[in-house]
N, C-alpha and C. Protein backbone atom coordinates (compact mmCIF):
# COMPACT_ATOMS: atom_id res chain seq x y z
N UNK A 1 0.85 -1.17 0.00
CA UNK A 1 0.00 0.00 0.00
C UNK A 1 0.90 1.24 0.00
N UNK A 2 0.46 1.95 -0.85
CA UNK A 2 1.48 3.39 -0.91
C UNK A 2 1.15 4.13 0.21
N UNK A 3 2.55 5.02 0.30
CA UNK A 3 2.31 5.74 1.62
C UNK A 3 1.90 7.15 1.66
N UNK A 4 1.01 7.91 2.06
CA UNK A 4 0.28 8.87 1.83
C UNK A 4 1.17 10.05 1.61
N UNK A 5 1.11 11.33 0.94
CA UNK A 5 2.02 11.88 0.95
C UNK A 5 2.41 12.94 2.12
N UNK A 6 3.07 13.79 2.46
CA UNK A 6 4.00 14.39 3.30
C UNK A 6 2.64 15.61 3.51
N UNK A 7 1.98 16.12 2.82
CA UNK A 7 0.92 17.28 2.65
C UNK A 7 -0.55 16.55 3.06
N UNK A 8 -0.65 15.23 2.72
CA UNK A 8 -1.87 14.65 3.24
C UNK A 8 -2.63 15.23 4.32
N UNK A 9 -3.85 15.38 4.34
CA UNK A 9 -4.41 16.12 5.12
C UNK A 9 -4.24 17.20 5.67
N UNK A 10 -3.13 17.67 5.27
CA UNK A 10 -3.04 19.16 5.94
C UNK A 10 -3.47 20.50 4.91
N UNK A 11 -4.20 21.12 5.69
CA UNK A 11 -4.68 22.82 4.95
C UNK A 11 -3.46 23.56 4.33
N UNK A 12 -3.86 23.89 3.02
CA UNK A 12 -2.93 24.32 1.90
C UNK A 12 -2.53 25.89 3.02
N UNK A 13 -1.06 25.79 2.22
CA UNK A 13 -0.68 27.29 2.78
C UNK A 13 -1.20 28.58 3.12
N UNK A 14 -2.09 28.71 4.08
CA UNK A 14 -3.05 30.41 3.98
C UNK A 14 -2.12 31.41 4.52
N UNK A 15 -1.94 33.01 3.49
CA UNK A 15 -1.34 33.70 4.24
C UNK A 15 -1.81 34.29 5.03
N UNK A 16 -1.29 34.07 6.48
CA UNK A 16 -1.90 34.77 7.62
C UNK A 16 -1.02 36.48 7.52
N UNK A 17 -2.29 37.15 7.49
CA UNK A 17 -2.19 39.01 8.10
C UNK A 17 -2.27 39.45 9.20
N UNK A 18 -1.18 40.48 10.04
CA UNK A 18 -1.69 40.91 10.95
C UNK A 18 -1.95 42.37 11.06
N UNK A 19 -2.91 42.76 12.21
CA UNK A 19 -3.32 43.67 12.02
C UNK A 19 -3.59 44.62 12.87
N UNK A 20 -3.41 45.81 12.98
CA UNK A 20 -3.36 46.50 14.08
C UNK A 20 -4.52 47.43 14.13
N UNK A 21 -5.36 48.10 15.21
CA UNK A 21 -6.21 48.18 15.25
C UNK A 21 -6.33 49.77 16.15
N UNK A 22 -6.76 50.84 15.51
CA UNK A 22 -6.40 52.26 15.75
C UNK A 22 -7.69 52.97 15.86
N UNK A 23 -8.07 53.35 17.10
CA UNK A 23 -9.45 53.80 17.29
C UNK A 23 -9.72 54.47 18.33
N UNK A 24 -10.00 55.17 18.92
CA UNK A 24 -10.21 56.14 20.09
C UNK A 24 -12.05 56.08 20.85
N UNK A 25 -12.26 54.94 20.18
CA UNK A 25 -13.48 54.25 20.51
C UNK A 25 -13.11 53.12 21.04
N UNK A 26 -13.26 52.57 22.16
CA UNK A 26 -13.48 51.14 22.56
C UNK A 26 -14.11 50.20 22.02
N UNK A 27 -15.46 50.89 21.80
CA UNK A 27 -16.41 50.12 21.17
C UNK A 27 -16.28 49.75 19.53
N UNK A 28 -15.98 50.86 19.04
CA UNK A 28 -15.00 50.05 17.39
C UNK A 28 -14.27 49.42 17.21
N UNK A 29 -12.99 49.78 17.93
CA UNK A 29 -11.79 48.45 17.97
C UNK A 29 -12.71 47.48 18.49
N UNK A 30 -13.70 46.59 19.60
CA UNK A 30 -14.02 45.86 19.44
C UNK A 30 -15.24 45.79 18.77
N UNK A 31 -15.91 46.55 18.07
CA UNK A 31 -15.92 45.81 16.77
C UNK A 31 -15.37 45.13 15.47
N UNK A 32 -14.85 45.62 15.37
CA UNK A 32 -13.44 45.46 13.87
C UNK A 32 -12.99 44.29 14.53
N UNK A 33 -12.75 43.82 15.88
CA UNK A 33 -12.38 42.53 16.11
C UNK A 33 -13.10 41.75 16.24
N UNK A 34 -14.17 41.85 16.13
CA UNK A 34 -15.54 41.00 16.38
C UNK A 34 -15.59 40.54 14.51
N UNK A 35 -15.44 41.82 13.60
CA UNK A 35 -15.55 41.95 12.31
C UNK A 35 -14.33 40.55 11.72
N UNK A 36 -13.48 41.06 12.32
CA UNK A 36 -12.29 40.13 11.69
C UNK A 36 -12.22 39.03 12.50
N UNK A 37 -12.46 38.29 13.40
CA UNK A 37 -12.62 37.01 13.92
C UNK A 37 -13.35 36.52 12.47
N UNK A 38 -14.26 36.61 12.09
CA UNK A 38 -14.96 35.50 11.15
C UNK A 38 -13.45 35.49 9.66
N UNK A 39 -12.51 35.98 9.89
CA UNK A 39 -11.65 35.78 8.49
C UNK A 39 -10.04 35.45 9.50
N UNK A 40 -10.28 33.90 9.66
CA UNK A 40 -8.48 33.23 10.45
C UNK A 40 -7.36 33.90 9.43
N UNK A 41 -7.40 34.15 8.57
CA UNK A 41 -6.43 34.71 7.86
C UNK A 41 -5.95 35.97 8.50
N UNK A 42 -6.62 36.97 8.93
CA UNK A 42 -6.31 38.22 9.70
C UNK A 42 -6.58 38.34 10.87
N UNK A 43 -5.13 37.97 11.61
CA UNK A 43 -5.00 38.22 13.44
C UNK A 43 -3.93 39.61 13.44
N UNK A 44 -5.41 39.97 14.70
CA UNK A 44 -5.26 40.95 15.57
C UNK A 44 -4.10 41.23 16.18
N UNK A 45 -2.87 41.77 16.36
CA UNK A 45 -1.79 41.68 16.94
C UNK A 45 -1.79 43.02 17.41
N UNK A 46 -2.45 43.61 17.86
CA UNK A 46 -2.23 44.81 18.16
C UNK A 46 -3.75 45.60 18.53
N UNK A 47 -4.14 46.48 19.39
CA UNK A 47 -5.23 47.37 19.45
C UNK A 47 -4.98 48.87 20.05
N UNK A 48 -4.90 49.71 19.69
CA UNK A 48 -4.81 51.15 20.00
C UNK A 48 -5.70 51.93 20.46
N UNK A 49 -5.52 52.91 21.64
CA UNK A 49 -6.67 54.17 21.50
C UNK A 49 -6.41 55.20 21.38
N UNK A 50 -4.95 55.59 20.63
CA UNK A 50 -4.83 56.91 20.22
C UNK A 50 -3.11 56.65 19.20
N UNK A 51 -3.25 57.48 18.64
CA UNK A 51 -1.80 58.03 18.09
C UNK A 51 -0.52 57.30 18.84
N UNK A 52 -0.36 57.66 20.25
CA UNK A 52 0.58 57.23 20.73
C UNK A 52 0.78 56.18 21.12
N UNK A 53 -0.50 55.42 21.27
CA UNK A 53 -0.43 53.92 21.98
C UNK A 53 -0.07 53.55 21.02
N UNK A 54 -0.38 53.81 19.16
CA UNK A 54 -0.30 53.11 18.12
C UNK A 54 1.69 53.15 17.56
N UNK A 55 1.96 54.44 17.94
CA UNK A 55 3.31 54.62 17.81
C UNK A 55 4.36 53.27 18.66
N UNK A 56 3.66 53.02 19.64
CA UNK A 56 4.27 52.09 20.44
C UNK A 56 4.20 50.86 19.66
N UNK A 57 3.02 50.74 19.62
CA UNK A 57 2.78 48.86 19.21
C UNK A 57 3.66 48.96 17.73
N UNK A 58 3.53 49.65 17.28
CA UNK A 58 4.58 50.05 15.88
C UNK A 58 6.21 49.79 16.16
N UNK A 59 6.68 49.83 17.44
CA UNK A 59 7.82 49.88 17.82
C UNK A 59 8.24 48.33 18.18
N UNK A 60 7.30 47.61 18.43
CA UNK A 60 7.24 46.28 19.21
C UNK A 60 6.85 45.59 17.85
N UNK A 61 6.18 45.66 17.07
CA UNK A 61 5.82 44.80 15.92
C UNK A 61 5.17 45.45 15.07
N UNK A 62 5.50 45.03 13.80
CA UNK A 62 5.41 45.73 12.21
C UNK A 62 4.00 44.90 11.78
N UNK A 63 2.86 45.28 11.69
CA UNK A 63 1.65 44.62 11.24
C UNK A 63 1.99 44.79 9.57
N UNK A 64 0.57 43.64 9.11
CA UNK A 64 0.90 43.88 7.45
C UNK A 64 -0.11 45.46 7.38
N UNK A 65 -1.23 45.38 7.88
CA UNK A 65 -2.31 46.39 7.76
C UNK A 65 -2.59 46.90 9.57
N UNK A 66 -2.77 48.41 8.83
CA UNK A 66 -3.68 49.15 10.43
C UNK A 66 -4.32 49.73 9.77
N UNK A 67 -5.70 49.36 10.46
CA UNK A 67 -7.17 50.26 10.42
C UNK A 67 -7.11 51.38 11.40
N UNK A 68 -7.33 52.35 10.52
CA UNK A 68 -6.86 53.38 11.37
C UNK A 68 -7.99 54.97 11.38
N UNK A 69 -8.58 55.14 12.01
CA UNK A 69 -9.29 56.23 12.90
C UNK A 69 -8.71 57.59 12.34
N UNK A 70 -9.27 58.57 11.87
CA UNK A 70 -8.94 59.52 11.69
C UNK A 70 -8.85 60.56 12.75
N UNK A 71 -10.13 60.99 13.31
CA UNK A 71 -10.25 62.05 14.45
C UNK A 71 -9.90 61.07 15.59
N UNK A 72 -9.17 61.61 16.20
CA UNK A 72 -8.81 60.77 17.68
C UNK A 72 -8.31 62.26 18.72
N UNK A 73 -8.27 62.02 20.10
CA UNK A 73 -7.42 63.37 20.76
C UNK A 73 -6.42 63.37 20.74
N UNK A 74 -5.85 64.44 20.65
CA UNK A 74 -4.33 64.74 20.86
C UNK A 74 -3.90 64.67 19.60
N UNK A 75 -3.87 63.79 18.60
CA UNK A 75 -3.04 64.04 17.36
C UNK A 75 -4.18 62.82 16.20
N UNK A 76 -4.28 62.99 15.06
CA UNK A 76 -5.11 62.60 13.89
C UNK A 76 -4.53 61.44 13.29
N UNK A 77 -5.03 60.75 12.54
CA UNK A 77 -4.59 59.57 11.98
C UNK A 77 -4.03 59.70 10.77
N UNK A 78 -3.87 60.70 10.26
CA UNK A 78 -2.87 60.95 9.37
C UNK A 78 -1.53 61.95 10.35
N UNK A 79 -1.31 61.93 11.25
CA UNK A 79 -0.18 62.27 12.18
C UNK A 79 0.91 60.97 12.71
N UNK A 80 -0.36 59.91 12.61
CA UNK A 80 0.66 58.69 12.47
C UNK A 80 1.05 58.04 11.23
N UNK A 81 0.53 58.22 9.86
CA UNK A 81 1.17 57.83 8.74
C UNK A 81 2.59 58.04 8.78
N UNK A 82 3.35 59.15 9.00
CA UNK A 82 4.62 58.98 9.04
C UNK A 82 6.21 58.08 9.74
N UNK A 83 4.81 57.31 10.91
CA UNK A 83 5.29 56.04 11.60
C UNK A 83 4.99 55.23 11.19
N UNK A 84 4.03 54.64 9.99
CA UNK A 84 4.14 53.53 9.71
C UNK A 84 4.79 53.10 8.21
N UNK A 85 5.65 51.98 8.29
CA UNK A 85 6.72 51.91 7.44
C UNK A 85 5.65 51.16 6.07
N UNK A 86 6.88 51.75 5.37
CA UNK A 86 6.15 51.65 4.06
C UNK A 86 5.52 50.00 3.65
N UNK A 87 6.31 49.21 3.75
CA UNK A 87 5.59 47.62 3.77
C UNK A 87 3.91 47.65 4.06
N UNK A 88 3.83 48.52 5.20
CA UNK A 88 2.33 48.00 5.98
C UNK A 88 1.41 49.04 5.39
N UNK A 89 0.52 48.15 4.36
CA UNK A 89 -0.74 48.80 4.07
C UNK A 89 -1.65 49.61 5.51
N UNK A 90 -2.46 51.12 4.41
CA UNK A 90 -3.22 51.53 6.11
C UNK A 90 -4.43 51.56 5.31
N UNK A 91 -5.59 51.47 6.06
CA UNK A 91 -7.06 51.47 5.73
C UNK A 91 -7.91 52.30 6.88
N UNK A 92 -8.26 53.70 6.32
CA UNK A 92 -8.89 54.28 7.24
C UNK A 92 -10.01 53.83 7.24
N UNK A 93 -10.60 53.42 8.55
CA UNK A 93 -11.88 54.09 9.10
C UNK A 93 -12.02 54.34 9.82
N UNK A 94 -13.23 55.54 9.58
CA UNK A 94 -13.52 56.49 10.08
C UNK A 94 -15.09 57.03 9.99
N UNK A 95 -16.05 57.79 10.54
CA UNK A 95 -17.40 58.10 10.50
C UNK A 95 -17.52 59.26 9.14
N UNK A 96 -16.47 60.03 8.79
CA UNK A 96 -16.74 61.11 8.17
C UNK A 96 -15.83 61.06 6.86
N UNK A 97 -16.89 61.01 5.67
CA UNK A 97 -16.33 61.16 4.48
C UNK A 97 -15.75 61.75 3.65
N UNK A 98 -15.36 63.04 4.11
CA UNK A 98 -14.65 64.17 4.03
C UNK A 98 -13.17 63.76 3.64
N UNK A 99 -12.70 62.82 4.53
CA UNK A 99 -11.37 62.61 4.63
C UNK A 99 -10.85 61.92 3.86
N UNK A 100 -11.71 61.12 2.64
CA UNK A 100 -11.45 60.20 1.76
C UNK A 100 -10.24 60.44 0.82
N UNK A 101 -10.16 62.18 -0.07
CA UNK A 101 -9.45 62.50 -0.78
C UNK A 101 -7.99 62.47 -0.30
N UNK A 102 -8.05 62.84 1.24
CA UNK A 102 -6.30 63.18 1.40
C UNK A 102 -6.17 61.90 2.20
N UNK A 103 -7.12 60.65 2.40
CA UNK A 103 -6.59 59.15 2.57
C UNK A 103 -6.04 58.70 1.61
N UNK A 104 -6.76 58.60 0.30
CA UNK A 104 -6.02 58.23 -1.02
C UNK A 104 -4.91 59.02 -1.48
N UNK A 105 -4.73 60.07 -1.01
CA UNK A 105 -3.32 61.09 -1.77
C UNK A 105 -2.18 60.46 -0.89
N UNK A 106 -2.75 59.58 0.86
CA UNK A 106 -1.68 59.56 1.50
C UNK A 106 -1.46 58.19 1.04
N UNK A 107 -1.70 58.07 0.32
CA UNK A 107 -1.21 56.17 0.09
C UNK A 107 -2.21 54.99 0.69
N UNK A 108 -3.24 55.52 1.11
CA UNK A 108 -4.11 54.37 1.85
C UNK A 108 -4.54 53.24 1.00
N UNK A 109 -4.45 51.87 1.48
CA UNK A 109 -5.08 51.09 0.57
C UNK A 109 -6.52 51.24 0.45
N UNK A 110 -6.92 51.22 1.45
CA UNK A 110 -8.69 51.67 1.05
C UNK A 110 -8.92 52.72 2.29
N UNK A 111 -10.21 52.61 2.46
CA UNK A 111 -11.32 53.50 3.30
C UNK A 111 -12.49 53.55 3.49
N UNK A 112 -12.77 52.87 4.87
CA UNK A 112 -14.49 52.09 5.27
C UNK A 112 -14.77 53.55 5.92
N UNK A 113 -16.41 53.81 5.60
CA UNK A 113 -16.90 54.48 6.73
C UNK A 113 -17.84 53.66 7.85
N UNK A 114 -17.54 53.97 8.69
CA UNK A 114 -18.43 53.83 9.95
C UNK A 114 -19.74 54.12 9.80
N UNK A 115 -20.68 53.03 10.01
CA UNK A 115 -20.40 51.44 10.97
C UNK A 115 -20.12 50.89 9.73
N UNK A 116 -19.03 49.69 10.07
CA UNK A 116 -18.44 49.02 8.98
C UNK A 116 -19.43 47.70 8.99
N UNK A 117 -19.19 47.34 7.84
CA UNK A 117 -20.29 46.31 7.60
C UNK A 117 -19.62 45.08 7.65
N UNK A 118 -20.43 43.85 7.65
CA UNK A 118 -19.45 42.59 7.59
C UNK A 118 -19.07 43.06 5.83
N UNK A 119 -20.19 42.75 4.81
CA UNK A 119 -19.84 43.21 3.76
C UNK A 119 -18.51 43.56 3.29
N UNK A 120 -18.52 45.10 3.72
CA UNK A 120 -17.31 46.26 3.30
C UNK A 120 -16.16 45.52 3.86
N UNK A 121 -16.01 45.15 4.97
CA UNK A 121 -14.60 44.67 5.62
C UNK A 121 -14.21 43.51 4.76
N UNK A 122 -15.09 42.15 4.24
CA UNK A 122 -14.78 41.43 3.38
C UNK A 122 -14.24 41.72 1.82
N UNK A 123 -14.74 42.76 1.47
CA UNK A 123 -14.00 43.76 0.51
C UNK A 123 -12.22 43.72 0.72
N UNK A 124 -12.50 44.87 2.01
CA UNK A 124 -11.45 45.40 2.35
C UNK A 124 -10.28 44.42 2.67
N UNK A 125 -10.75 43.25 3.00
CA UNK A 125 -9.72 42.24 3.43
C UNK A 125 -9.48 41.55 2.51
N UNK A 126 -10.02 41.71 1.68
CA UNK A 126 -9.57 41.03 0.16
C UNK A 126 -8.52 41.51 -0.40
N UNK A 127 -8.74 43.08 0.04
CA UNK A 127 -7.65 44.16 -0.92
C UNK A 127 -6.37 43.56 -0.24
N UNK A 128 -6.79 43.67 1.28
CA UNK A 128 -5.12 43.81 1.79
C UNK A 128 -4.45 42.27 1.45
N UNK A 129 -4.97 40.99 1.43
CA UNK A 129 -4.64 39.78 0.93
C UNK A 129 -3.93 39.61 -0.22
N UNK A 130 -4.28 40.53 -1.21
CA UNK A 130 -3.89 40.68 -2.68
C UNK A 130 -3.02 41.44 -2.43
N UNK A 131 -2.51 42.05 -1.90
CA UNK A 131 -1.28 43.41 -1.47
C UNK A 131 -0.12 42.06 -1.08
């Protein structure tokens, strides 16, 4: 009897994403983690509630993607684009659509508005997969 091969039963290679999570809401960051639990491909390695907490976790580990909050206190979410290194896709969201034009001028891979949908995030996690 031949012997099964070396890959037998095991789940084909998935690339796992991680992702950091930038929000000055409690209640959004855990949503967006509530959002991304249903996709094993994208773990959470990180959660923020402002600019500076996010500067930190940036210092400790390089995510592939941060969802990232525009209005927050003390400093804006385009105040931290300049901390995050070029490798790591950013995806704002945010409640206000205003900010769309100078997300895309800053290099963003996309941009959900608030409340994010299961929908839109399955989008969005598509994009960053293909990145």
């Amino acid at each position: 009897m031949p012997s099964p091969s070396p890959d037998a039963g095991t789940a084909p290679d998935i690339k796992m994403i991680t992702a950091l999570l930038v929000d000055d809401e409690p209640r959004a960051n855990e949503r967006m983690q509530q959002l991304l639990a249903a996709h094993p491909e994208i773990v959470v390695s990180g959660v923020a509630g402002n600019v500076a907490e996010a500067r930190a976790c940036l210092e400790t580990h390089l995510p592939d993607v941060v969802f990232l909050d525009v209005e927050m206190p003390g400093a804006s979410g385009f105040d931290l684009l300049k901390d995050v290194p070029d490798a790591t896709q950013v995806v704002f969201v945010t409640a206000r659509e205003k900010y769309a034009v100078r997300a895309f001028a800053a290099a963003a891979l996309d941009y959900l508005v608030k409340p994010v949908t299961p929908q839109a995030l399955v989008e969005k996690a598509q994009a960053v997969l293909a990145h």
